[in-house]
Protein backbone atom coordinates (compact mmCIF):
# COMPACT_ATOMS: atom_id res chain seq x y z
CA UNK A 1 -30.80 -29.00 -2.44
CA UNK A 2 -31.22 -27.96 -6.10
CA UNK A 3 -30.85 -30.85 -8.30
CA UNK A 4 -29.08 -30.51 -11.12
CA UNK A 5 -31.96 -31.19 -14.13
CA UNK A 6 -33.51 -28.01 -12.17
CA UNK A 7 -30.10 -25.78 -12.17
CA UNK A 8 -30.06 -26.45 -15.77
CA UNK A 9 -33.73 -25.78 -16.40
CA UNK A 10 -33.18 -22.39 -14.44
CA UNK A 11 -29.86 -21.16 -16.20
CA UNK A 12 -32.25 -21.82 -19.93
CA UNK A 13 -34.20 -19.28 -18.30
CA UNK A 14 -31.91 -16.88 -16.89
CA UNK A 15 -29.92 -16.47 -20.68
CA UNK A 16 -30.55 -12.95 -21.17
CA UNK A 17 -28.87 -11.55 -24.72
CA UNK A 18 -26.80 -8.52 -23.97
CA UNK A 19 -26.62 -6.00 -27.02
CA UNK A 20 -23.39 -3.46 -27.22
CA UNK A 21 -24.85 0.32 -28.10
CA UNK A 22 -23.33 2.25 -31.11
CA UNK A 23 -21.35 4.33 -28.43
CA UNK A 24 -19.26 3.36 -25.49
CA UNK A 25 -20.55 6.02 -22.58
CA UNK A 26 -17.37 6.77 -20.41
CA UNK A 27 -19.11 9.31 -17.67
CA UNK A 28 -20.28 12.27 -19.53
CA UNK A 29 -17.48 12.26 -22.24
CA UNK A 30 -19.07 8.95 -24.65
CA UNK A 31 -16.50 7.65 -26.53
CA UNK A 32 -16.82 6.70 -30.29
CA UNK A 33 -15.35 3.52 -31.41
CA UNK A 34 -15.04 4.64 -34.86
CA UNK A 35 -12.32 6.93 -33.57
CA UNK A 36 -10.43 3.60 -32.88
CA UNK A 37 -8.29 2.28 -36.19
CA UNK A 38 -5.86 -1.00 -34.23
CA UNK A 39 -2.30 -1.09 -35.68
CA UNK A 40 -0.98 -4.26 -37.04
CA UNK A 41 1.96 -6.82 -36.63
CA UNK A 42 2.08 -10.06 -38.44
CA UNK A 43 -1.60 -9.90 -38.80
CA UNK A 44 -2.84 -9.29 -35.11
CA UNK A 45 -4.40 -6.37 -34.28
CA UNK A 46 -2.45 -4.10 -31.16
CA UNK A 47 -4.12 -2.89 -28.33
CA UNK A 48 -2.30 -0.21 -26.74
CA UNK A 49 -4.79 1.77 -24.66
CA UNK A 50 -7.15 1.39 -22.28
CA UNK A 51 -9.47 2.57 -25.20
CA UNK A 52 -8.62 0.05 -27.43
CA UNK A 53 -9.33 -2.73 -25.20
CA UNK A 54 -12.37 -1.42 -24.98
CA UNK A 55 -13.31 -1.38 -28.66
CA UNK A 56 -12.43 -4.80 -29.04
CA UNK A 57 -15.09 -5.95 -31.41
CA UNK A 58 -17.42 -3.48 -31.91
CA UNK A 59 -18.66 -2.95 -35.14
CA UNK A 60 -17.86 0.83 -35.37
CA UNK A 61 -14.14 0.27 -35.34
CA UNK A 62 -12.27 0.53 -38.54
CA UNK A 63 -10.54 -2.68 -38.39
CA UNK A 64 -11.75 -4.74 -35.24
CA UNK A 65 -14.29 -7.97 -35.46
CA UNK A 66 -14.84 -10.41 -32.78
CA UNK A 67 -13.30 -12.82 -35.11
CA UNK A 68 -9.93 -10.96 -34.93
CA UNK A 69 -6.49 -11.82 -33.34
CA UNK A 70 -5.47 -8.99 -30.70
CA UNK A 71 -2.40 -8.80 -28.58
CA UNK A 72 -1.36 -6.00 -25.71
CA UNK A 73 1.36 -4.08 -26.28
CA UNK A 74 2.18 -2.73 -23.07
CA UNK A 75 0.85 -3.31 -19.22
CA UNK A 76 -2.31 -0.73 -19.07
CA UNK A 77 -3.66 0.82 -15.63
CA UNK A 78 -7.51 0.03 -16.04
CA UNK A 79 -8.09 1.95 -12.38
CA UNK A 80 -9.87 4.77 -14.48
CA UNK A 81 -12.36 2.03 -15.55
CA UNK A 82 -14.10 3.00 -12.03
CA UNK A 83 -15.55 6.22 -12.95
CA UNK A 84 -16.25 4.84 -16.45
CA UNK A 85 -20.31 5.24 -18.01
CA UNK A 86 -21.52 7.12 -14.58
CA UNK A 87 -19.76 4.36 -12.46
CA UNK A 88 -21.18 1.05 -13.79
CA UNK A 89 -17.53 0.54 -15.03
CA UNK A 90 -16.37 -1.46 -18.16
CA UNK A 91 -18.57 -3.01 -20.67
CA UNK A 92 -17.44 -7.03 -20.69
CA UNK A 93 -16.60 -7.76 -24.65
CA UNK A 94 -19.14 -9.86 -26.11
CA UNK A 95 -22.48 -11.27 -25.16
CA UNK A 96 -24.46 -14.64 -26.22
CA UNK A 97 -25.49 -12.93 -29.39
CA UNK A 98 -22.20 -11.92 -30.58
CA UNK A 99 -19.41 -13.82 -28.32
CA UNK A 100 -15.71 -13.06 -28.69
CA UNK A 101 -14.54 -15.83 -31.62
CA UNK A 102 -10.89 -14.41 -31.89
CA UNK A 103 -7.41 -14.45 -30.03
CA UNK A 104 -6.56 -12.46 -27.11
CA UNK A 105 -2.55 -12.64 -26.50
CA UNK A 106 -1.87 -10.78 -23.05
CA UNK A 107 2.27 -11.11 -23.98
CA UNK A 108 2.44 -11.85 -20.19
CA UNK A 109 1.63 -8.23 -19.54
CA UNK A 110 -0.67 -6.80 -17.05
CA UNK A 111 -4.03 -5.14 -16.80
CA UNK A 112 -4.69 -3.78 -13.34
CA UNK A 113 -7.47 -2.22 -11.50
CA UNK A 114 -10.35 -3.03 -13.91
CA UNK A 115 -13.60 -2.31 -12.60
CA UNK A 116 -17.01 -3.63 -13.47
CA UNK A 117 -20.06 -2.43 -11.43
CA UNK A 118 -23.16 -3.58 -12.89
CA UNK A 119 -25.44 -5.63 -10.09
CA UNK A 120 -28.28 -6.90 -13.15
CA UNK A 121 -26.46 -7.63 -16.11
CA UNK A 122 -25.02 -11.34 -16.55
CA UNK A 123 -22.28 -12.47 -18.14
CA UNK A 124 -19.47 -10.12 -15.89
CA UNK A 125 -15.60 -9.94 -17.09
CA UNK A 126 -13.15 -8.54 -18.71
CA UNK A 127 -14.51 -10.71 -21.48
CA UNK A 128 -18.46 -11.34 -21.19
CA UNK A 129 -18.86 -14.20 -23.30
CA UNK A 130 -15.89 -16.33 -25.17
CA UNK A 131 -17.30 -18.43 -28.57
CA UNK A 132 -16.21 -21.79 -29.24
CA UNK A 133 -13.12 -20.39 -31.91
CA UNK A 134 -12.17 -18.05 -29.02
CA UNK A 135 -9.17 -18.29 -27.14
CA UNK A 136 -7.36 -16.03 -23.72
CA UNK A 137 -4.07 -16.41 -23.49
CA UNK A 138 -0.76 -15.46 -21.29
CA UNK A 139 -2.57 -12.19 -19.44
CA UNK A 140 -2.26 -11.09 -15.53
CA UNK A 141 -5.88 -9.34 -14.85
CA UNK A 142 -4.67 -7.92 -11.24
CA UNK A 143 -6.39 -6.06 -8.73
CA UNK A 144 -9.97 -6.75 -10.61
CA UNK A 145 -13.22 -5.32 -9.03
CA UNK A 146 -16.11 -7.06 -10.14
CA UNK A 147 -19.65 -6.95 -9.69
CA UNK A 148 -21.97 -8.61 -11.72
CA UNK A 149 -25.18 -10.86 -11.67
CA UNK A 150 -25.28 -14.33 -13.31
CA UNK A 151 -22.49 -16.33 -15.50
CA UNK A 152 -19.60 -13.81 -13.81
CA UNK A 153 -16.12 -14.38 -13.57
CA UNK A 154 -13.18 -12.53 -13.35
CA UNK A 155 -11.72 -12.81 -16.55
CA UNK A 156 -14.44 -14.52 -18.52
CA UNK A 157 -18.18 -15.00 -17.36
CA UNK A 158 -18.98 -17.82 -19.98
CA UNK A 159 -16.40 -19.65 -22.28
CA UNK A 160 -16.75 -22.27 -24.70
CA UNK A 161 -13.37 -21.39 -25.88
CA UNK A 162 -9.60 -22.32 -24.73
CA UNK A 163 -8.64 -20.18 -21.43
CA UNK A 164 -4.69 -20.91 -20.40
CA UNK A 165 -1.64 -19.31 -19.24
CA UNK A 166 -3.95 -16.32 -17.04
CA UNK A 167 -4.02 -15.20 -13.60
CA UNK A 168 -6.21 -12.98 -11.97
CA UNK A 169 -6.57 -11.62 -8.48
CA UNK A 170 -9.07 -9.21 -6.94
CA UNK A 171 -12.88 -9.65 -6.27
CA UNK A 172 -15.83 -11.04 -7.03
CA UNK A 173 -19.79 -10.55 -6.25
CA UNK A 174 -21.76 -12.15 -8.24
CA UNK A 175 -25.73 -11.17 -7.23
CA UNK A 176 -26.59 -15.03 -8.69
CA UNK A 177 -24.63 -17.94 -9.94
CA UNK A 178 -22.06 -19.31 -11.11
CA UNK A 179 -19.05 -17.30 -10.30
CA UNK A 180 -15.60 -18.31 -10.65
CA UNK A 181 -12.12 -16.98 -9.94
CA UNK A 182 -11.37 -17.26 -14.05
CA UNK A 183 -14.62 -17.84 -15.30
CA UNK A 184 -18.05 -18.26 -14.32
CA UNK A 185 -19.01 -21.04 -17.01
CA UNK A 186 -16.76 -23.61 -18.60
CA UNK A 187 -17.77 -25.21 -21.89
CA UNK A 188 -14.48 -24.91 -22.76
CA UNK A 189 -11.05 -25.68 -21.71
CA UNK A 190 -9.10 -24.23 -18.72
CA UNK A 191 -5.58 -25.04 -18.55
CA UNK A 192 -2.35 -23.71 -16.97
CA UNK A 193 -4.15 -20.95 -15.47
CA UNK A 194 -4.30 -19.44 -11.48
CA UNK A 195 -6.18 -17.05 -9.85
CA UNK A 196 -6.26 -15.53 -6.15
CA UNK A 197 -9.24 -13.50 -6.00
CA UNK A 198 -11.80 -13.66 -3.63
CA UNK A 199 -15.21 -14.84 -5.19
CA UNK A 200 -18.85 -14.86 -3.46
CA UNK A 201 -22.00 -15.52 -4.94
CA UNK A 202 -25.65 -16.69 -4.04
CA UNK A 203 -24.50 -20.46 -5.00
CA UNK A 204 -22.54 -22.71 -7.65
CA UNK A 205 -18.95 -20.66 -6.75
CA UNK A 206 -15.76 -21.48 -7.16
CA UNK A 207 -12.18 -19.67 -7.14
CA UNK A 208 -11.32 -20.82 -10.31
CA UNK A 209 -14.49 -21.76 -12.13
CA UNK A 210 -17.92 -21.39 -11.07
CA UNK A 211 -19.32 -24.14 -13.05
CA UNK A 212 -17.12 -26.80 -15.28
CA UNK A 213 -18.87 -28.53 -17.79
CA UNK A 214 -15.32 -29.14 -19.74
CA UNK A 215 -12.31 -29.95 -18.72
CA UNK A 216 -9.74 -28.01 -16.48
CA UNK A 217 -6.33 -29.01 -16.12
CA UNK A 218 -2.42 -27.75 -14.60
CA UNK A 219 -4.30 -24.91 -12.39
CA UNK A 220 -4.95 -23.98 -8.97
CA UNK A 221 -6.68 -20.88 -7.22
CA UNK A 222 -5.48 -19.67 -3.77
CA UNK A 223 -8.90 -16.50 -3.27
CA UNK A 224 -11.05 -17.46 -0.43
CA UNK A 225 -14.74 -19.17 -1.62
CA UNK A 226 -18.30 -17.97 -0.09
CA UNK A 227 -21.43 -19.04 -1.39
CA UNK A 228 -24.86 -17.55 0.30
CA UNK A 229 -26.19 -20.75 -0.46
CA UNK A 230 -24.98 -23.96 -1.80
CA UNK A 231 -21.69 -25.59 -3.85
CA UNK A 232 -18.97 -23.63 -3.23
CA UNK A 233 -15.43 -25.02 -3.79
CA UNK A 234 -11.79 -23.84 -3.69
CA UNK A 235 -11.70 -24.44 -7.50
CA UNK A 236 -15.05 -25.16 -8.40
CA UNK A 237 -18.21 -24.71 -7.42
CA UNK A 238 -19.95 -27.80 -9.50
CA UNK A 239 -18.86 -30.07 -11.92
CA UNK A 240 -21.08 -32.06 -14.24
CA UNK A 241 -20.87 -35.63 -15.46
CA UNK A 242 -18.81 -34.63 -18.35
CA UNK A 243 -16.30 -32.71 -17.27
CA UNK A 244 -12.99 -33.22 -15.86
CA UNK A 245 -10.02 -31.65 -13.62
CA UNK A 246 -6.58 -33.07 -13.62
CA UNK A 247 -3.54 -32.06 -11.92
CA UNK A 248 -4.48 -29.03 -10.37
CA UNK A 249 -5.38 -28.00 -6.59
CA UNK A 250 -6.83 -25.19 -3.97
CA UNK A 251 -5.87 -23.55 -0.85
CA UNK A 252 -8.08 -20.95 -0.33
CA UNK A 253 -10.98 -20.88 2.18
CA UNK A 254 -14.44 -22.28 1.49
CA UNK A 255 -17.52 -20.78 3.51
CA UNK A 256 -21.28 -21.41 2.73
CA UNK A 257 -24.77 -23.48 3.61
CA UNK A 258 -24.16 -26.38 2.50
CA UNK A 259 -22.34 -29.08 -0.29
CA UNK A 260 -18.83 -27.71 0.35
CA UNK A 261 -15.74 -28.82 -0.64
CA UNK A 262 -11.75 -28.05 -0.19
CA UNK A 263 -11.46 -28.36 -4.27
CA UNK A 264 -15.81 -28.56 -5.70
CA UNK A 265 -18.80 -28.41 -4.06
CA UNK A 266 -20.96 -30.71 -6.22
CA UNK A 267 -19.37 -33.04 -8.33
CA UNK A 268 -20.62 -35.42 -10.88
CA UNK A 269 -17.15 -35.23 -13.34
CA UNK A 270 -14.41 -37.11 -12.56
CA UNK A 271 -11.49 -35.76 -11.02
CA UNK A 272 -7.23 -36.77 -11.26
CA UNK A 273 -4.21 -36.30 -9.21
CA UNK A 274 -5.55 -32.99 -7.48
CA UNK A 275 -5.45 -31.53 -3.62
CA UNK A 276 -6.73 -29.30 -1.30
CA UNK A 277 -5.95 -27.36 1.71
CA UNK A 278 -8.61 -24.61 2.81
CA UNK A 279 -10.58 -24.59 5.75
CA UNK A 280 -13.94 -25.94 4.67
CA UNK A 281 -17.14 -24.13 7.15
CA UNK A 282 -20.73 -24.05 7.15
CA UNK A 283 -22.25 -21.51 8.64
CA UNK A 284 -24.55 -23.81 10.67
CA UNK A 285 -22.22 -26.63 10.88
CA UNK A 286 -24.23 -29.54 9.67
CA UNK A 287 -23.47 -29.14 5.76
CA UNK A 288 -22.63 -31.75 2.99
CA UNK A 289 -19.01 -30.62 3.49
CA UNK A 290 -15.50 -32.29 3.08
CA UNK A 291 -11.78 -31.59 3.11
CA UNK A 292 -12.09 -32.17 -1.23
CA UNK A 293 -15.37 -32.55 -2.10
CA UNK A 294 -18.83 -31.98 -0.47
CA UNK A 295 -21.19 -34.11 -2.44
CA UNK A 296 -20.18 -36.26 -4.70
CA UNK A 297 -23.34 -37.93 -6.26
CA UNK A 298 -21.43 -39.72 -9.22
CA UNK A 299 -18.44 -38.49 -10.16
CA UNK A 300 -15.26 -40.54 -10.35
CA UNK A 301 -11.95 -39.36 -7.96
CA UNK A 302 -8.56 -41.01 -7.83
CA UNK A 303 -4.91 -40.03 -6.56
CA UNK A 304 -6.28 -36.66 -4.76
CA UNK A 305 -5.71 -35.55 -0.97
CA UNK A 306 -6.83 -33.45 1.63
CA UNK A 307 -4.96 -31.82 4.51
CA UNK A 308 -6.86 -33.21 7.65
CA UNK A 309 -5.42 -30.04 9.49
CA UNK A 310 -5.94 -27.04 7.47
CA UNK A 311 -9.19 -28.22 5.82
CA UNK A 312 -10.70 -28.91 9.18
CA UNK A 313 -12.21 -31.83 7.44
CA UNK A 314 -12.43 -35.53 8.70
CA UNK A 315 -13.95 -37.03 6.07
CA UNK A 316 -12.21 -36.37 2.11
CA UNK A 317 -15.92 -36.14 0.88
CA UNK A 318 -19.30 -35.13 2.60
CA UNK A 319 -21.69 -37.57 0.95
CA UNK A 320 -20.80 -39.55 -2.10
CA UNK A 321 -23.06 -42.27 -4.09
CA UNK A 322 -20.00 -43.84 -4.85
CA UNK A 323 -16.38 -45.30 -4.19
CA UNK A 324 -13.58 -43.17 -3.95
CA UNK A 325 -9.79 -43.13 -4.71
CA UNK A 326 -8.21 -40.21 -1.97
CA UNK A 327 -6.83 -39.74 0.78
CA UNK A 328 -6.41 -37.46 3.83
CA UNK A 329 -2.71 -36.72 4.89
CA UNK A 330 -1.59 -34.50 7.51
CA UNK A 331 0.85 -30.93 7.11
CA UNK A 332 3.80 -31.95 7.62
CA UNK A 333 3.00 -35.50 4.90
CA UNK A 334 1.89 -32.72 2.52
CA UNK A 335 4.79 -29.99 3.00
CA UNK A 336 8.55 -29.92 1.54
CA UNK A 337 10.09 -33.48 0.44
CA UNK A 338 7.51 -35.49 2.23
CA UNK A 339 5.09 -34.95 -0.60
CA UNK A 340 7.20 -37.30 -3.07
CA UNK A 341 6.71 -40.29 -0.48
CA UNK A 342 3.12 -39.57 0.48
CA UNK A 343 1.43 -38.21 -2.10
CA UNK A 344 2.62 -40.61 -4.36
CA UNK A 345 -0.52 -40.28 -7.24
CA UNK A 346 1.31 -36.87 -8.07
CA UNK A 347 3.69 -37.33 -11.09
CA UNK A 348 7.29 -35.46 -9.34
CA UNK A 349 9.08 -35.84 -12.96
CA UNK A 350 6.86 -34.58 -15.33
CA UNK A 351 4.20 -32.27 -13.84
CA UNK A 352 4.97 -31.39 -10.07
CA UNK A 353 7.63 -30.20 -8.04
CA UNK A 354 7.83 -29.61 -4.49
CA UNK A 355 8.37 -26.46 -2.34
CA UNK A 356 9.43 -25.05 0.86
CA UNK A 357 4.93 -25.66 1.59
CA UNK A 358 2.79 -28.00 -0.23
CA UNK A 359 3.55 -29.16 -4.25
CA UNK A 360 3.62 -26.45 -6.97
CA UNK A 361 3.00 -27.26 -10.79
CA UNK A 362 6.27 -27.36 -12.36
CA UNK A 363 4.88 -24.66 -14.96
CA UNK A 364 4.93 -22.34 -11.93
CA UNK A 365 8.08 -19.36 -12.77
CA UNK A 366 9.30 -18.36 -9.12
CA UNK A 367 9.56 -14.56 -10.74
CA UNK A 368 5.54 -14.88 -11.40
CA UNK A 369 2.81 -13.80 -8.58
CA UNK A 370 1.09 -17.32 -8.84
CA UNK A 371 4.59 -19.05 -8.03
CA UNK A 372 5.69 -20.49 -4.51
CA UNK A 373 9.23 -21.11 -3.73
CA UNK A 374 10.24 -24.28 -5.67
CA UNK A 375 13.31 -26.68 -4.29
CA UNK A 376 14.83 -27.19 -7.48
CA UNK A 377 18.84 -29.14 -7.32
CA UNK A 378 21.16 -28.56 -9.84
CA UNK A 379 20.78 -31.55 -12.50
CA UNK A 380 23.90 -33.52 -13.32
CA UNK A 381 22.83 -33.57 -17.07
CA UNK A 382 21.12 -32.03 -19.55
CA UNK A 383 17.62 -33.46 -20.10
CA UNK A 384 15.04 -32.08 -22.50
CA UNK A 385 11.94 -33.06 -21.45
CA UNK A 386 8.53 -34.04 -23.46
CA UNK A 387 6.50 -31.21 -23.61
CA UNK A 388 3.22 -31.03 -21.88
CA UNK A 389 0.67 -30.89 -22.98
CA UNK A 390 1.04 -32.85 -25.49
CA UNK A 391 -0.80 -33.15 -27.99
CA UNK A 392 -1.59 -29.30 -27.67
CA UNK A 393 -3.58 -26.65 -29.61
CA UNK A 394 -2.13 -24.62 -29.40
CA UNK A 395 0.39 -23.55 -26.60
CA UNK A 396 2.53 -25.81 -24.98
CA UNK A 397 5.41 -26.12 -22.48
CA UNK A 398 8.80 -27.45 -22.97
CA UNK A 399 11.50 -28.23 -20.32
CA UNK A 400 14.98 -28.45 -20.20
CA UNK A 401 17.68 -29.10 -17.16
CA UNK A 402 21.14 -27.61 -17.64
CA UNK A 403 23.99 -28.86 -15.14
CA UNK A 404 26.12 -25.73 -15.88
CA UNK A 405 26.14 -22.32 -17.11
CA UNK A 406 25.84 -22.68 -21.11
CA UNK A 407 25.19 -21.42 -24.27
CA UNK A 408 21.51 -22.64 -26.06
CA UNK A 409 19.73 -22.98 -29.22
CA UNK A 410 16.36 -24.54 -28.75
CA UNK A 411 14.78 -24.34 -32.01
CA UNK A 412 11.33 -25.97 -33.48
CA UNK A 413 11.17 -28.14 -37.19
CA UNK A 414 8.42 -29.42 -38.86
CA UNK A 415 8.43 -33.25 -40.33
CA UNK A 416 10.26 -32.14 -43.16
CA UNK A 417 13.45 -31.01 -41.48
CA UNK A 418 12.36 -26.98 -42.32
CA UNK A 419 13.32 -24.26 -39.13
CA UNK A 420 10.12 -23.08 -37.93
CA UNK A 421 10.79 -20.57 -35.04
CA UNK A 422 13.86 -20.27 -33.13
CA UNK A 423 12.83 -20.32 -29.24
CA UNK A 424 16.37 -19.90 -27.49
CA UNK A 425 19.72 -18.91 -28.17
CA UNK A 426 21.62 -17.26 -25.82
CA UNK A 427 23.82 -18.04 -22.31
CA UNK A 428 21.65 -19.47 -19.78
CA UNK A 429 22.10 -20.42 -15.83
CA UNK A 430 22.53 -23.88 -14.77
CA UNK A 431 19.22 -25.23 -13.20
CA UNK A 432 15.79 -26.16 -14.58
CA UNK A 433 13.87 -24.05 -17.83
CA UNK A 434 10.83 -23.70 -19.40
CA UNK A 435 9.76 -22.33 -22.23
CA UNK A 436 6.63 -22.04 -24.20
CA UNK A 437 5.74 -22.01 -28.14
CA UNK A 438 3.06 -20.93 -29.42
CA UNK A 439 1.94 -23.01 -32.66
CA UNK A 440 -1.19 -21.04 -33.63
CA UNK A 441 0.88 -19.83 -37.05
CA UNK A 442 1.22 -23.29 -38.43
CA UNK A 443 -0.50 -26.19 -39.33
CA UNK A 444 -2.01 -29.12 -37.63
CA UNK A 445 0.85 -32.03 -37.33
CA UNK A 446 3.98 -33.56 -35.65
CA UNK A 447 6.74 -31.00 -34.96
CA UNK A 448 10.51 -31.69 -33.94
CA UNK A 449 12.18 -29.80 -30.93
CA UNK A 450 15.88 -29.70 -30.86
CA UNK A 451 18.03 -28.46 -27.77
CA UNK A 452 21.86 -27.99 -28.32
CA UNK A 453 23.34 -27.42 -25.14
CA UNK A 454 27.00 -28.20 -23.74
CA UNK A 455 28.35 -29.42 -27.18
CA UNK A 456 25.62 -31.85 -27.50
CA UNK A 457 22.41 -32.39 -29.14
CA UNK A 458 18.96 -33.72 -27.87
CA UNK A 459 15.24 -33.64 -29.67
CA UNK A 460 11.88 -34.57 -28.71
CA UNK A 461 8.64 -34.82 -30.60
CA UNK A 462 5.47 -32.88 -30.22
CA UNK A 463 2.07 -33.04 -32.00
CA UNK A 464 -0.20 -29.99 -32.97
CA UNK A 465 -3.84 -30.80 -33.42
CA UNK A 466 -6.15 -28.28 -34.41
């Protein structure tokens, strides 16, 4: 077992600082970035091409920093990305020298077929390394292939920044550790966010995050989990004292040597209202392994489950140094309306929901790929619900029932009584809504949300905090 003042001591040593070159080599045809000038909207910066993505941040383009706000314009086919700089791929945006500090806005499009190829460089993704001021937001990376060595992920190999409202699917091989379905290291914050690709690594591997040193919260990741080694989990690979994961869960598969969990590996955080479902193996069959957690030398875990069935898993948690809060339940206690009686730590008003399997997160749209089929009756009322979370910086959801077919104004205020943005207005279907607003334009505070629906009037509060 590697303990984790070791781990530490070896990722100080493994920080390598990866340097962009002037030119972007693309095969034999190198593109220049100072042929790259972004167009504007409302002061973001518009990426429209495969190019352009690219260029994000290099200092040769005429109007791109790392510091700058970006947002796609259109879905883009990255599948050309493969024969890209004599086949090592796409160059990941920003290193630990110079780390992406801006806004990326996916618009809920779609980037598919990305490919990265490059066994001995560290910090793998679509985005290499993501600063502190950084933030990834509302993009579907589909169909990724990436190869990479340590601090890889999917979509970011190490964040400090604010990750939410992504998916990504694919592959992973990472040629060290950590790897992660999202992203490979979390200093940041992870939230609303899925992913179904299929991660392996030497050790520390998870199919969400590789390793969480932050919090992580409203996610789950469905990608099968191998680690060559040690701590591999179905969402996380390790967790450290400091770092949480609430309302979130795992159902891929977890293979590896040993310390292997259903939802982490290794965990010294603490952990909330979370699940797991996987089958959990060891390739000699005598690992620290559990339905939820493998090895839990500290951390803290209430209000989660296990599927005794599908994890294969007895015991909740291999070996754990202390008391713990969970519980292992079987299919059918798990699946459809059962969940509301037996999983009773999960909160069925405000942040679950259950389905025709096990519970979804009531962010979950049925029309998305990371959605499963939610049982949803018509309401007898209108209810607008408290937006979560709250307080937020600086996305958050809002919900709203309708018991009919109706016409809707859902608009925002601030304290003062002054329209901000208008969110809705329009005929919509009876049945449950969400919808999300985006309060990166405006200032720090408490902000009024006001449905009209069926001849009547509802608000809620909401607090920004910067």
């Amino acid at each position: 077992m590697i303990h984790v003042a070791t781990k530490i001591h070896v990722l100080l040593i493994a920080l390598l600082i990866v340097t962009l070159s002037t030119t972007i080599s693309m095969g034999s045809d190198p593109v220049d970035c100072t042929e790259v000038e972004y167009d504007t909207d409302d002061g973001m910066l518009l990426v429209s091409t495969l190019i352009e993505l690219q260029c994000i941040g290099h200092e040769d383009t005429e109007n791109g920093t790392m510091s700058d706000e970006y947002r796609l314009t259109g879905n883009l086919d990255a599948s050309e990305t493969a024969d890209w700089d004599e086949e090592y791929g796409f160059n990941s945006i920003g290193d630990p020298d110079d780390p992406f500090e801006g806004i990326f806005d996916g618009d809920g499009l779609e980037i598919s077929g990305l490919t990265i190829d490059r066994e001995e460089e560290r910090y793998a993704g679509l985005f290499g390394v993501l600063g502190s001021s950084g933030e990834i937001r509302n993009v579907y990376l589909t169909d990724a292939d990436i190869v990479g060595d340590s601090y890889s992920g999917v979509l970011v190999g190490s964040s400090e920044g604010l990750v939410s409202d992504v998916y990504t699917s694919g592959e992973l091989l990472s040629y060290m550790y950590p790897a992660g379905g999202v992203v490979g290291i979390n200093d940041g914050e992870v939230s609303n966010s899925s992913s179904s690709a299929g991660i392996e690594s030497e050790y520390t591997t998870g199919g969400l995050v590789g390793w969480n040193n932050a919090d992580i919260t409203y996610s789950f990741a469905t990608g099968d989990v191998e680690s060559n080694g040690e701590e591999a989990g179905g969402l996380v690979g390790y967790q450290n004292s400091d770092a949480s994961i609430a309302d979130s869960y795992a159902t891929g598969n977890v293979y590896g040597g040993d310390q292997l969990g259903g939802l982490i590996g290794l965990n010294d955080g603490e952990i909330s209202t979370s699940y797991a479902t996987g089958e959990v193996q060891s390739g000699d069959g005598i690992a620290q392994s559990g339905g939820l957690i493998g090895n839990n030398e500290s951390g803290e875990i209430s209000g989660s489950y296990w599927d005794v069935q599908t994890t294969s898993a007895d015991e909740g948690v291999g070996t754990s140094g202390v008391e713990t809060n969970i519980e292992g339940l079987e299919t059918e206690q798990m699946q459809n309306e059962a969940a509301i009686s037996n999983m009773v730590e999960l909160d069925f008003e405000e942040t679950w929901n259950t389905s025709s399997e096990y519970p979804v997160l009531q962010w979950q749209d049925p029309g998305d790929p990371v959605s499963s089929e939610v049982i949803a009756d018509i309401p007898e009322d209108v209810d607008l619900q408290q937006n979560y979370p709250n307080p937020f910086n600086p996305v958050t959801t809002i919900k709203y029932e309708l018991p009919e077919d109706t016409r809707v104004e859902l608009n925002v205020y601030d304290s003062a009584g002054r329209l901000i943005t208008t969110l809705l207005d329009g005929e919509m279907e009876a049945g449950q809504h969400t919808v999300q607003w985006d309060g990166s334009g405006v200032a720090s505070g408490t902000y009024i949300y006001r449905l009209e629906a069926a001849g009547e009037i509802y608000t809620q509060t909401m607090t920004l905090i910067k």
